[in-house]
Structures are given as structure tokens and as C-alpha cells.
PDB file of N, CA and C in Angstrom:
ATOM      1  N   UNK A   1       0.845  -1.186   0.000  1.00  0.00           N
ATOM      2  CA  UNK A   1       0.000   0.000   0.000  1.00  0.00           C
ATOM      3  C   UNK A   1       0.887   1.245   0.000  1.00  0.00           C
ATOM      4  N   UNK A   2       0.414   2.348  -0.920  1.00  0.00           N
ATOM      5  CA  UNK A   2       1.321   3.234  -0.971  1.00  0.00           C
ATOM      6  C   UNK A   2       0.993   4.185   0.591  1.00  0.00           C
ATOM      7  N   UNK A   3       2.452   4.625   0.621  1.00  0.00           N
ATOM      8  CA  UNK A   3       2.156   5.756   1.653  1.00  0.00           C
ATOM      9  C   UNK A   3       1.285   6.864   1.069  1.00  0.00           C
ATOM     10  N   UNK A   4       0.656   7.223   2.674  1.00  0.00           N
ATOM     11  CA  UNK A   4      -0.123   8.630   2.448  1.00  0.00           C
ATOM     12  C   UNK A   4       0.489  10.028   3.214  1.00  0.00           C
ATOM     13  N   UNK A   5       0.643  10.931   2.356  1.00  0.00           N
ATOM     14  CA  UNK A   5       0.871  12.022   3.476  1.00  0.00           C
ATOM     15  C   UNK A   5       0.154  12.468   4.101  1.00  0.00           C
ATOM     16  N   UNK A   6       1.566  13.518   5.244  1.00  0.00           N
ATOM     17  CA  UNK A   6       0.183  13.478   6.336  1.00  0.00           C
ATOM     18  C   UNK A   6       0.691  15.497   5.856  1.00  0.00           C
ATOM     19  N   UNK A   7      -0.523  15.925   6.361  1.00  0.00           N
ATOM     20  CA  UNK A   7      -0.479  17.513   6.608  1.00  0.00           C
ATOM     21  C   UNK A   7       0.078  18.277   8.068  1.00  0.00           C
ATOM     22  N   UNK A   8       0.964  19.009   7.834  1.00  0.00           N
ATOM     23  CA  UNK A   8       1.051  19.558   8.815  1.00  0.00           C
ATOM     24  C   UNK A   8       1.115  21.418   8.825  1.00  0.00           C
ATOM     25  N   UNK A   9       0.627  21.917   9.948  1.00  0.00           N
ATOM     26  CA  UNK A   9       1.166  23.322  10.079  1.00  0.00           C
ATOM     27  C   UNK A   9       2.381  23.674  10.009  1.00  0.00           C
ATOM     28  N   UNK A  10       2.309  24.678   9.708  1.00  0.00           N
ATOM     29  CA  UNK A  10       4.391  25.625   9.910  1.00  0.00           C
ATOM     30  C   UNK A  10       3.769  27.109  10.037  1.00  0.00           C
ATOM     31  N   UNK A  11       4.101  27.799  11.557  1.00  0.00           N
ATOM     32  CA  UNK A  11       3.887  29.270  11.338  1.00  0.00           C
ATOM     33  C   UNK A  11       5.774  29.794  11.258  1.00  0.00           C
ATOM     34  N   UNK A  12       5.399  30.824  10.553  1.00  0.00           N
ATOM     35  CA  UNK A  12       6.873  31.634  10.458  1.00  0.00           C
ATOM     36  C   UNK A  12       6.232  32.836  10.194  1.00  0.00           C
ATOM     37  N   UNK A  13       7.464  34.046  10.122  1.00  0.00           N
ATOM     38  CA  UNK A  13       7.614  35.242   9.922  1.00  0.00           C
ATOM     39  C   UNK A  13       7.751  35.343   8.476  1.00  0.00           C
ATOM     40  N   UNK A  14       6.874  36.468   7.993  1.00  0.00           N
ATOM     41  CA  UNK A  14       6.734  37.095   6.913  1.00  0.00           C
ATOM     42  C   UNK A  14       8.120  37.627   6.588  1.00  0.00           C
ATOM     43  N   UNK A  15       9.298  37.395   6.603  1.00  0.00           N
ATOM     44  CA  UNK A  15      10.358  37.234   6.293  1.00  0.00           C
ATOM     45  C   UNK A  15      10.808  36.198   6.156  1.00  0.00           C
ATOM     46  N   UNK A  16      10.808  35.329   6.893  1.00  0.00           N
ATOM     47  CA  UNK A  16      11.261  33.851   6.777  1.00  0.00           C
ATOM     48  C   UNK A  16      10.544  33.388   5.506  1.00  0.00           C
ATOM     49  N   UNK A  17       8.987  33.590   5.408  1.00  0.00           N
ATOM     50  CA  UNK A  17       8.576  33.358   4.245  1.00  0.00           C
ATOM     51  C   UNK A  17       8.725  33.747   2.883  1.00  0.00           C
ATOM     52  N   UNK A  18       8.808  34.962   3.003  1.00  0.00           N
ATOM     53  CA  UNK A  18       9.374  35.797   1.947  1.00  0.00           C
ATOM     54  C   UNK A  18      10.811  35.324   1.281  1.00  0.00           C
ATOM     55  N   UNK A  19      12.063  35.035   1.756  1.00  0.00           N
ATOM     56  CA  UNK A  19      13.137  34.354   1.925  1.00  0.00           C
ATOM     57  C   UNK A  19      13.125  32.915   1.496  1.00  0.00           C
ATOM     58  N   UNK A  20      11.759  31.931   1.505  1.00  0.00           N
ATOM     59  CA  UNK A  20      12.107  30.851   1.244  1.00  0.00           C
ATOM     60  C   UNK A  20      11.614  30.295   0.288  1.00  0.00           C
ATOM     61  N   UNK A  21      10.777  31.472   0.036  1.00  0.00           N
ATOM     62  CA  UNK A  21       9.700  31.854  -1.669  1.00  0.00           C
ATOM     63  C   UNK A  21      10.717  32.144  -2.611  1.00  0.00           C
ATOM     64  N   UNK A  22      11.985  32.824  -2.264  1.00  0.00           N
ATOM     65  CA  UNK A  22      12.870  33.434  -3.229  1.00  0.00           C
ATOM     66  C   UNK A  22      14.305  32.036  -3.216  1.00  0.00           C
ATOM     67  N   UNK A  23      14.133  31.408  -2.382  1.00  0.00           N
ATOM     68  CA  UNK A  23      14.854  30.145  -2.930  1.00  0.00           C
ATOM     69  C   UNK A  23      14.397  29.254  -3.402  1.00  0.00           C
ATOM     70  N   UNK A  24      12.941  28.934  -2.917  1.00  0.00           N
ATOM     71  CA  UNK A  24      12.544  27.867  -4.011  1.00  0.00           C
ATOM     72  C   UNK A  24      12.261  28.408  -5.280  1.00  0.00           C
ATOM     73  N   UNK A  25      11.876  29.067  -5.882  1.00  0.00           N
ATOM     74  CA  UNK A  25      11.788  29.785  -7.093  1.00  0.00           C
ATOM     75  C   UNK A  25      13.153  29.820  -7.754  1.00  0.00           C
ATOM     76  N   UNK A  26      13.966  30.260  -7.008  1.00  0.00           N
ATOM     77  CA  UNK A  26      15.657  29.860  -7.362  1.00  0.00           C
ATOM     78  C   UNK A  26      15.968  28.490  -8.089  1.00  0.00           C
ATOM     79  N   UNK A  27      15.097  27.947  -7.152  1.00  0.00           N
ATOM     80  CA  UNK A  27      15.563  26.043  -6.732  1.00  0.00           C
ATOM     81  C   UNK A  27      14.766  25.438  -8.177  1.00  0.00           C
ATOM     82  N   UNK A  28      13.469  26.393  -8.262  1.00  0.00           N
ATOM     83  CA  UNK A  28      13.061  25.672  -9.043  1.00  0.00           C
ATOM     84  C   UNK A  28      11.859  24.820  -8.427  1.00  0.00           C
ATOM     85  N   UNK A  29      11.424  24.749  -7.467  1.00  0.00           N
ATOM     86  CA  UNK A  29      10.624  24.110  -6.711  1.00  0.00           C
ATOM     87  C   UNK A  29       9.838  24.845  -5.968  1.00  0.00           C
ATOM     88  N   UNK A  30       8.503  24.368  -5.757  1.00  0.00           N
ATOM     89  CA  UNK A  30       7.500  25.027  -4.905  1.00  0.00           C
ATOM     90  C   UNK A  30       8.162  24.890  -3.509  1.00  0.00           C
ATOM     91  N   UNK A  31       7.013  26.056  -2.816  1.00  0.00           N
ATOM     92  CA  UNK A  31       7.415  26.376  -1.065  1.00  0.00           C
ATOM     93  C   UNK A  31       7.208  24.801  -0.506  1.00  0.00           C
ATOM     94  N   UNK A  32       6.469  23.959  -1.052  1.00  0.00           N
ATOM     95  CA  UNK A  32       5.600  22.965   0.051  1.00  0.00           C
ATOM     96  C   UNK A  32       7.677  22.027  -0.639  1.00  0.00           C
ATOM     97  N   UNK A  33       7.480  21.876  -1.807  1.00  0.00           N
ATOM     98  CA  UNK A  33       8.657  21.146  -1.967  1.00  0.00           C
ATOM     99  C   UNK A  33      10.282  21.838  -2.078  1.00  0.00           C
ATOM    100  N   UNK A  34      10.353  23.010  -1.172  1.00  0.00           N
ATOM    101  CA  UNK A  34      11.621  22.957  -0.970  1.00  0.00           C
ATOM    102  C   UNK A  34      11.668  23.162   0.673  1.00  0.00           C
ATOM    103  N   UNK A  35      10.718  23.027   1.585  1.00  0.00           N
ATOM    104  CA  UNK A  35      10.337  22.666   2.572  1.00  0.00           C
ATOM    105  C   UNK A  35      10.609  21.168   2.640  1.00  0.00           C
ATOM    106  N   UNK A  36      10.710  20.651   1.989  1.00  0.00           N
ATOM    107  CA  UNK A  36      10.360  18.908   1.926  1.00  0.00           C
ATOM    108  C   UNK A  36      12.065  18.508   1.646  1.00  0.00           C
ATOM    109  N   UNK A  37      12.355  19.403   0.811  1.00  0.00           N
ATOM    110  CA  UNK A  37      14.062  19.342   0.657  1.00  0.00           C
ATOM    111  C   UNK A  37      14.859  19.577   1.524  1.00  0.00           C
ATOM    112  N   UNK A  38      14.364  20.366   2.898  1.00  0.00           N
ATOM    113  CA  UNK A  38      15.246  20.861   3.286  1.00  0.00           C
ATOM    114  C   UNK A  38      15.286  19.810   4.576  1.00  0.00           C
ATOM    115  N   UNK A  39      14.133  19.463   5.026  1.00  0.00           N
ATOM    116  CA  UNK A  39      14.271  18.738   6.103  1.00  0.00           C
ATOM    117  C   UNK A  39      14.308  17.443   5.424  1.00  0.00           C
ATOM    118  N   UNK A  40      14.440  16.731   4.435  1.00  0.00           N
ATOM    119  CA  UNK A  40      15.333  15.767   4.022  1.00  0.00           C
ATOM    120  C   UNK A  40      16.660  15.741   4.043  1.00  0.00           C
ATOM    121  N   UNK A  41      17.168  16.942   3.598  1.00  0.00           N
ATOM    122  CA  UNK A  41      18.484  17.202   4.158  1.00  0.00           C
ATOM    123  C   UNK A  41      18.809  17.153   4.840  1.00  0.00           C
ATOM    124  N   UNK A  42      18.424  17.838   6.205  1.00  0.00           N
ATOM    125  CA  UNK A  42      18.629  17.680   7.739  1.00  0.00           C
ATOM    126  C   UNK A  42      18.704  16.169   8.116  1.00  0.00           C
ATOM    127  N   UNK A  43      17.679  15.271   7.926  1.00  0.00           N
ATOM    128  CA  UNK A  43      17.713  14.331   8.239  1.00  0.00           C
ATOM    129  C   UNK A  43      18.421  13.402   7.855  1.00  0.00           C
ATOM    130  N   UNK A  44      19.045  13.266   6.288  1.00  0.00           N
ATOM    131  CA  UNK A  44      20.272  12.710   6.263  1.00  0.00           C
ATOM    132  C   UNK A  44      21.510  12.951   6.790  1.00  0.00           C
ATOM    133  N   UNK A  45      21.541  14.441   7.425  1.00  0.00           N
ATOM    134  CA  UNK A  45      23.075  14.816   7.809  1.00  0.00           C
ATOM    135  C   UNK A  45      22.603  14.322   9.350  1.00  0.00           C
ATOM    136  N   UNK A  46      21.653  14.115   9.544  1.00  0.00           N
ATOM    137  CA  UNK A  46      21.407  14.078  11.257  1.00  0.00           C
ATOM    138  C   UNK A  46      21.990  12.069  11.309  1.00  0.00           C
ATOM    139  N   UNK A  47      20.975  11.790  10.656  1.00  0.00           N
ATOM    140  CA  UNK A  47      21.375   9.887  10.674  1.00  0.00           C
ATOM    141  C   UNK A  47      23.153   9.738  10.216  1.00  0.00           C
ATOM    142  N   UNK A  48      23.580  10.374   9.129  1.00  0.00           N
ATOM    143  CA  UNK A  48      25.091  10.453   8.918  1.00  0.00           C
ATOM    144  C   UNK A  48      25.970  10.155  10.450  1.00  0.00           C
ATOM    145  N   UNK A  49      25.658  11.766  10.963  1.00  0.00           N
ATOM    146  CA  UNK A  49      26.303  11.804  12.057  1.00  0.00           C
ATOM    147  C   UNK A  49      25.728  10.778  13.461  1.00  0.00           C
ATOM    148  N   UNK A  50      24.219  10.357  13.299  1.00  0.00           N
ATOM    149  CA  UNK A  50      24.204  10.125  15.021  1.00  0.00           C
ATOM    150  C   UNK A  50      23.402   8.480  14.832  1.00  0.00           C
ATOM    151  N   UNK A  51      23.221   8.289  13.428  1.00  0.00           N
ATOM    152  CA  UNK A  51      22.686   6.599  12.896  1.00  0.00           C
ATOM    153  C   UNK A  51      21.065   6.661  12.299  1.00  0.00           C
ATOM    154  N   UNK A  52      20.907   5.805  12.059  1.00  0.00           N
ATOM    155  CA  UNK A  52      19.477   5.669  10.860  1.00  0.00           C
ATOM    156  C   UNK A  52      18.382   5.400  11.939  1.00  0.00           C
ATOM    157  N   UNK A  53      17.723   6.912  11.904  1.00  0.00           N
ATOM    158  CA  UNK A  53      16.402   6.549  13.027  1.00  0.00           C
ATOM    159  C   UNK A  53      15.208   5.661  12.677  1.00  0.00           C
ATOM    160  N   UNK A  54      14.978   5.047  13.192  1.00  0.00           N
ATOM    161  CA  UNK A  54      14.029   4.211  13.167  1.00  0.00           C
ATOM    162  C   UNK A  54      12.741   4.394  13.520  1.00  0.00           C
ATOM    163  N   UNK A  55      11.556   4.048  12.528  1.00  0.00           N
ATOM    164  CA  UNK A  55       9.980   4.549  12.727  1.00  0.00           C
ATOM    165  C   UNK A  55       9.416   3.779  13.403  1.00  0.00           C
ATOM    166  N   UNK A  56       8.566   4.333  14.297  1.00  0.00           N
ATOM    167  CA  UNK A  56       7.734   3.660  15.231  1.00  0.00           C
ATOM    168  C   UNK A  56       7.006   2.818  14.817  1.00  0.00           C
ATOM    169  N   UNK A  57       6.077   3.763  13.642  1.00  0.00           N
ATOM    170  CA  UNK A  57       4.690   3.568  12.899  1.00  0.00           C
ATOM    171  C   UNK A  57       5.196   2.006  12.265  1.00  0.00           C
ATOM    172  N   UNK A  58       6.618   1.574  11.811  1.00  0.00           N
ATOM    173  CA  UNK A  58       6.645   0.630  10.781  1.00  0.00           C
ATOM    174  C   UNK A  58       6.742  -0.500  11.645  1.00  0.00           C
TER     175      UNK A  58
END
């Protein structure tokens, strides 16, 4: 069965937003998907350094 996403909130500052509108547009990618890039990123440099976290849900 394929995964489903789930929705979540994000509040930020009308700068922060403004700022991350002008990199994904850079990037080439919408806000929802360079949001999605970035904490993919994080999370590979996080498992790199501290090991491959493991999901509850699975």
C-alpha cells in the first residue's frame, strides 16, 4: 500500500517566508517542496552523524 501524506502546520515570519519563496523559485521548486528538501536534508546529515532513526509507525 502506498504511503499517504500526512499535513502539517508551519507558522513563520513574513520574512522567513518571503526568503524561502525566493529560494525555491531559485531552486526551481515550490514552497511545500523545498520545505520537503530541506528537512530531508537535515535528516540525512542528522542519521550520517548520530545513525538511521528508526519509525515507530513501521
Amino acid at each position: 500500500m502506498a504511503e499517504k501524506n500526512k499535513h502539517i502546520g508551519l507558522r513563520c515570519t513574513e520574512e522567513v517566508l518571503t526568503k524561502l519563496k525566493y529560494i525555491a523559485e531559485f531552486e526551481g521548486r515550490s514552497i511545500n517542496g523545498e520545505i520537503l528538501y530541506l528537512i530531508n536534508r537535515e535528516i540525512k546529515r542528522f542519521e550520517k552523524e548520530y545513525g538511521v532513526i528508526v519509525s515507530e509507525d513501521k
